[in-house]
N, C-alpha and C. Protein backbone atom coordinates (compact mmCIF):
# COMPACT_ATOMS: atom_id res chain seq x y z
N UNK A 1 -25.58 203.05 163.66
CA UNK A 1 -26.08 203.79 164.79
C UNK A 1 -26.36 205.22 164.35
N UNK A 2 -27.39 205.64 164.72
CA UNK A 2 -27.95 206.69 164.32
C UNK A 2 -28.10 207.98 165.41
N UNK A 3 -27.74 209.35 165.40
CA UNK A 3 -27.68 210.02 166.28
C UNK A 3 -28.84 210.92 166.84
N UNK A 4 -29.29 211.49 167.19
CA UNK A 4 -30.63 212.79 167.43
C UNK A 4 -31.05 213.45 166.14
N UNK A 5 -30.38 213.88 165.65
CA UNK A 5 -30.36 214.55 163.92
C UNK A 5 -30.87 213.86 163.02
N UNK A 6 -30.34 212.71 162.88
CA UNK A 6 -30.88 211.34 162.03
C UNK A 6 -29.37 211.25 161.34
N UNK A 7 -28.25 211.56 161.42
CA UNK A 7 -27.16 211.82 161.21
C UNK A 7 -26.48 210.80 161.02
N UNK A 8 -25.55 209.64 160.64
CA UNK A 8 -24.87 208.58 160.93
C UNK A 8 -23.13 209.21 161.16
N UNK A 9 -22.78 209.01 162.56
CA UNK A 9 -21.34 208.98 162.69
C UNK A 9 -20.50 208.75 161.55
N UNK A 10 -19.41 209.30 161.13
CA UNK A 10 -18.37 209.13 160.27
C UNK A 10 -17.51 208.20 161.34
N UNK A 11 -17.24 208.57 162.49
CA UNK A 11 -15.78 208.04 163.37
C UNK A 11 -16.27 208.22 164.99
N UNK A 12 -16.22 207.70 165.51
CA UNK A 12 -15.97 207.75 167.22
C UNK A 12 -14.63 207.82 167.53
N UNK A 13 -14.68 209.30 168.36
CA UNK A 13 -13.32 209.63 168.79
C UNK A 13 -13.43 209.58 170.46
N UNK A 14 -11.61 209.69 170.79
CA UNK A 14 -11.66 209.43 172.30
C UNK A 14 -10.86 210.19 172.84
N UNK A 15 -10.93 210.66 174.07
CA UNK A 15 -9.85 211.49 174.26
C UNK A 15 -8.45 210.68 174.11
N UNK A 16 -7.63 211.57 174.10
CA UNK A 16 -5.69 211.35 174.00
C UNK A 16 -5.20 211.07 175.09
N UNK A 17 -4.39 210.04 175.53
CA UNK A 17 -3.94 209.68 176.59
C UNK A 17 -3.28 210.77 177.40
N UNK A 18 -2.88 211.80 176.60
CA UNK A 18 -2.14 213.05 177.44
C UNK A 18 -3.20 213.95 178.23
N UNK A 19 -4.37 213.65 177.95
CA UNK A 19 -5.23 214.64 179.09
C UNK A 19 -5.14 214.17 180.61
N UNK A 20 -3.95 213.05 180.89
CA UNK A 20 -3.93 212.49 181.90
C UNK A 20 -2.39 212.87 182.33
N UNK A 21 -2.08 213.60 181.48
CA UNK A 21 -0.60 213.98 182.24
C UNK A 21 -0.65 214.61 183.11
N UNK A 22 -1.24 215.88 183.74
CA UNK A 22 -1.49 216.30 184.83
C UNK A 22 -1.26 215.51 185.92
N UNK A 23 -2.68 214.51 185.90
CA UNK A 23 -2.74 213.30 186.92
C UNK A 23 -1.69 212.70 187.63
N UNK A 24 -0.64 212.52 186.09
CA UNK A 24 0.75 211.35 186.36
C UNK A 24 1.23 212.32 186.67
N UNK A 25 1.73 213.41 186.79
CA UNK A 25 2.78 214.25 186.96
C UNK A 25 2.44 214.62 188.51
N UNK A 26 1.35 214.65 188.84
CA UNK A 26 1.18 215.09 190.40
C UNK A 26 0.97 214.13 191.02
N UNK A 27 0.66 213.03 190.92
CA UNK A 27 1.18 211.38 191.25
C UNK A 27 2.56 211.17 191.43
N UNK A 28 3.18 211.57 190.68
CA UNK A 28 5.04 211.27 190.77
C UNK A 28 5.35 212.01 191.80
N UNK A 29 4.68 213.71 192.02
CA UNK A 29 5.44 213.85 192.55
C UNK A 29 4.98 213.68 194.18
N UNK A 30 3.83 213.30 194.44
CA UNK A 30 3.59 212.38 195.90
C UNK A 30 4.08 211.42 196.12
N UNK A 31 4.64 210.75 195.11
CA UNK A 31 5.71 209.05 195.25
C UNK A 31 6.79 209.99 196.44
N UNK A 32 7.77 211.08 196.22
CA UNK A 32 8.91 211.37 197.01
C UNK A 32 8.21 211.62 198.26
N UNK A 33 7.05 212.03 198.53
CA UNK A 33 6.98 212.81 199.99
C UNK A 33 6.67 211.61 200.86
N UNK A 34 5.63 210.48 200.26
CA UNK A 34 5.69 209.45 200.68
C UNK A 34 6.77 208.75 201.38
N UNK A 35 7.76 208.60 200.40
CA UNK A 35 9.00 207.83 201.05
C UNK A 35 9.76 208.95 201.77
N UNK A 36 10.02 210.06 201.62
CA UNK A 36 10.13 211.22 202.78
C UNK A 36 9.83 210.57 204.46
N UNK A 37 8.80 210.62 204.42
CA UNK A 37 7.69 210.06 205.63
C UNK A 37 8.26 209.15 206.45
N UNK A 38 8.62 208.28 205.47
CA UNK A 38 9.16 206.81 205.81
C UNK A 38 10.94 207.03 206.13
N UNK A 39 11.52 207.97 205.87
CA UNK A 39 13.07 207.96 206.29
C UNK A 39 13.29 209.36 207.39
N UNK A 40 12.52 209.71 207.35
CA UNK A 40 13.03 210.91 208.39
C UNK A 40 13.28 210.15 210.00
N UNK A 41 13.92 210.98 210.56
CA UNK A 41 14.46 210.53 211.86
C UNK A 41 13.58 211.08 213.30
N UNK A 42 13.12 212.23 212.97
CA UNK A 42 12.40 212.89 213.83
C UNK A 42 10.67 212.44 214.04
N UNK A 43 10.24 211.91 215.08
CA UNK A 43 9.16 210.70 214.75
C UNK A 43 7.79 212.13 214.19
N UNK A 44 7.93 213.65 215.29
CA UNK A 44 7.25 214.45 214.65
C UNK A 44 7.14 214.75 213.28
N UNK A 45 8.34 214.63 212.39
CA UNK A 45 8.28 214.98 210.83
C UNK A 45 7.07 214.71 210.19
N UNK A 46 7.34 212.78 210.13
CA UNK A 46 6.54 212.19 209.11
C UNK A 46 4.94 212.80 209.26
N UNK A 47 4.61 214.03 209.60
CA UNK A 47 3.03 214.50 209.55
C UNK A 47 3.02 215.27 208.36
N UNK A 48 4.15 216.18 208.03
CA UNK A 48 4.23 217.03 207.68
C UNK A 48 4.94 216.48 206.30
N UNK A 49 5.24 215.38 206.06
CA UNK A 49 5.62 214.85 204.64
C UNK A 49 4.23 214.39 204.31
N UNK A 50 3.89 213.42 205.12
CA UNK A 50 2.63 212.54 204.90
C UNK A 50 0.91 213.57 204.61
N UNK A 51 1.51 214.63 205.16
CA UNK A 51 0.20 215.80 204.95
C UNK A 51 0.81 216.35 203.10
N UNK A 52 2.02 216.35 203.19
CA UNK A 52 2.14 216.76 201.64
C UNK A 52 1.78 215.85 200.41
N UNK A 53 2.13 214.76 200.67
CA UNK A 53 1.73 213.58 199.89
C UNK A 53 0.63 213.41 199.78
N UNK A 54 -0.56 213.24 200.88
CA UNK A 54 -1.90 212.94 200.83
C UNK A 54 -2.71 214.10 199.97
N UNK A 55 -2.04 215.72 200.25
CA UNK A 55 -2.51 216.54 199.08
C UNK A 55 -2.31 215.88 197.85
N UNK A 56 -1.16 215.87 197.09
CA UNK A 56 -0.53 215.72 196.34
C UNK A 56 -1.53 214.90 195.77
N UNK A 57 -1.57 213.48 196.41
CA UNK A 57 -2.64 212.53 195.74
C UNK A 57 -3.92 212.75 195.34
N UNK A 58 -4.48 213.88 196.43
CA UNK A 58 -5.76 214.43 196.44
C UNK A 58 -6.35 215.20 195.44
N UNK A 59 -5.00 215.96 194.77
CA UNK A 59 -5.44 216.73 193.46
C UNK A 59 -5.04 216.13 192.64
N UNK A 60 -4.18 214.54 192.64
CA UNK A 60 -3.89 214.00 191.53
C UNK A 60 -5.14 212.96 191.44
N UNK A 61 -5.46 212.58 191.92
CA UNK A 61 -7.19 211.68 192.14
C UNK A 61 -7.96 212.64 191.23
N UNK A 62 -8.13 214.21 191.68
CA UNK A 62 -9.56 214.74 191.32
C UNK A 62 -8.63 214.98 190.06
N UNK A 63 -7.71 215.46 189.08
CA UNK A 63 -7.22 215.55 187.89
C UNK A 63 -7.55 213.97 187.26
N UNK A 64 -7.62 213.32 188.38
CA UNK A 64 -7.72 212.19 187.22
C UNK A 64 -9.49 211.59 186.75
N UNK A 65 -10.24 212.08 187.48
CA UNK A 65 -11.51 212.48 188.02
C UNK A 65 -12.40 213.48 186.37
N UNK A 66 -11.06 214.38 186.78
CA UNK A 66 -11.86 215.51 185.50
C UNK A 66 -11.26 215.44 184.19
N UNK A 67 -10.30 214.57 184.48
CA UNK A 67 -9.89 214.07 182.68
C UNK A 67 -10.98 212.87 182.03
């Protein structure tokens, strides 16, 4: 396979599985607010866990998006 230049590749590289740590790390930590949600006693709470979590996921989606 030949490139724009007329060049032939030495190697095809890929990114490193760690450009996705971000992702996992703000994923984990929406796993707690989630189950938060689900044990509180006060039926008003669970908005205010479930609004933290759904962030949480929201920038762990688009991190996983821009990796």
């Amino acid at each position: 396979m030949r490139d724009d230049a007329g060049e032939d590749p030495v190697c095809k590289t890929r990114p490193h599985w760690i450009v996705f740590g971000w992702a996992v790390w703000l994923a984990s930590l929406a796993a707690p607010f989630f189950s938060a949600a689900n044990d509180v006693a006060n039926p008003n709470d669970p908005q205010m866990w479930l609004g933290l979590a759904r962030t949480f996921s929201v920038v762990a989606t688009t991190a996983t998006i821009l990796a």
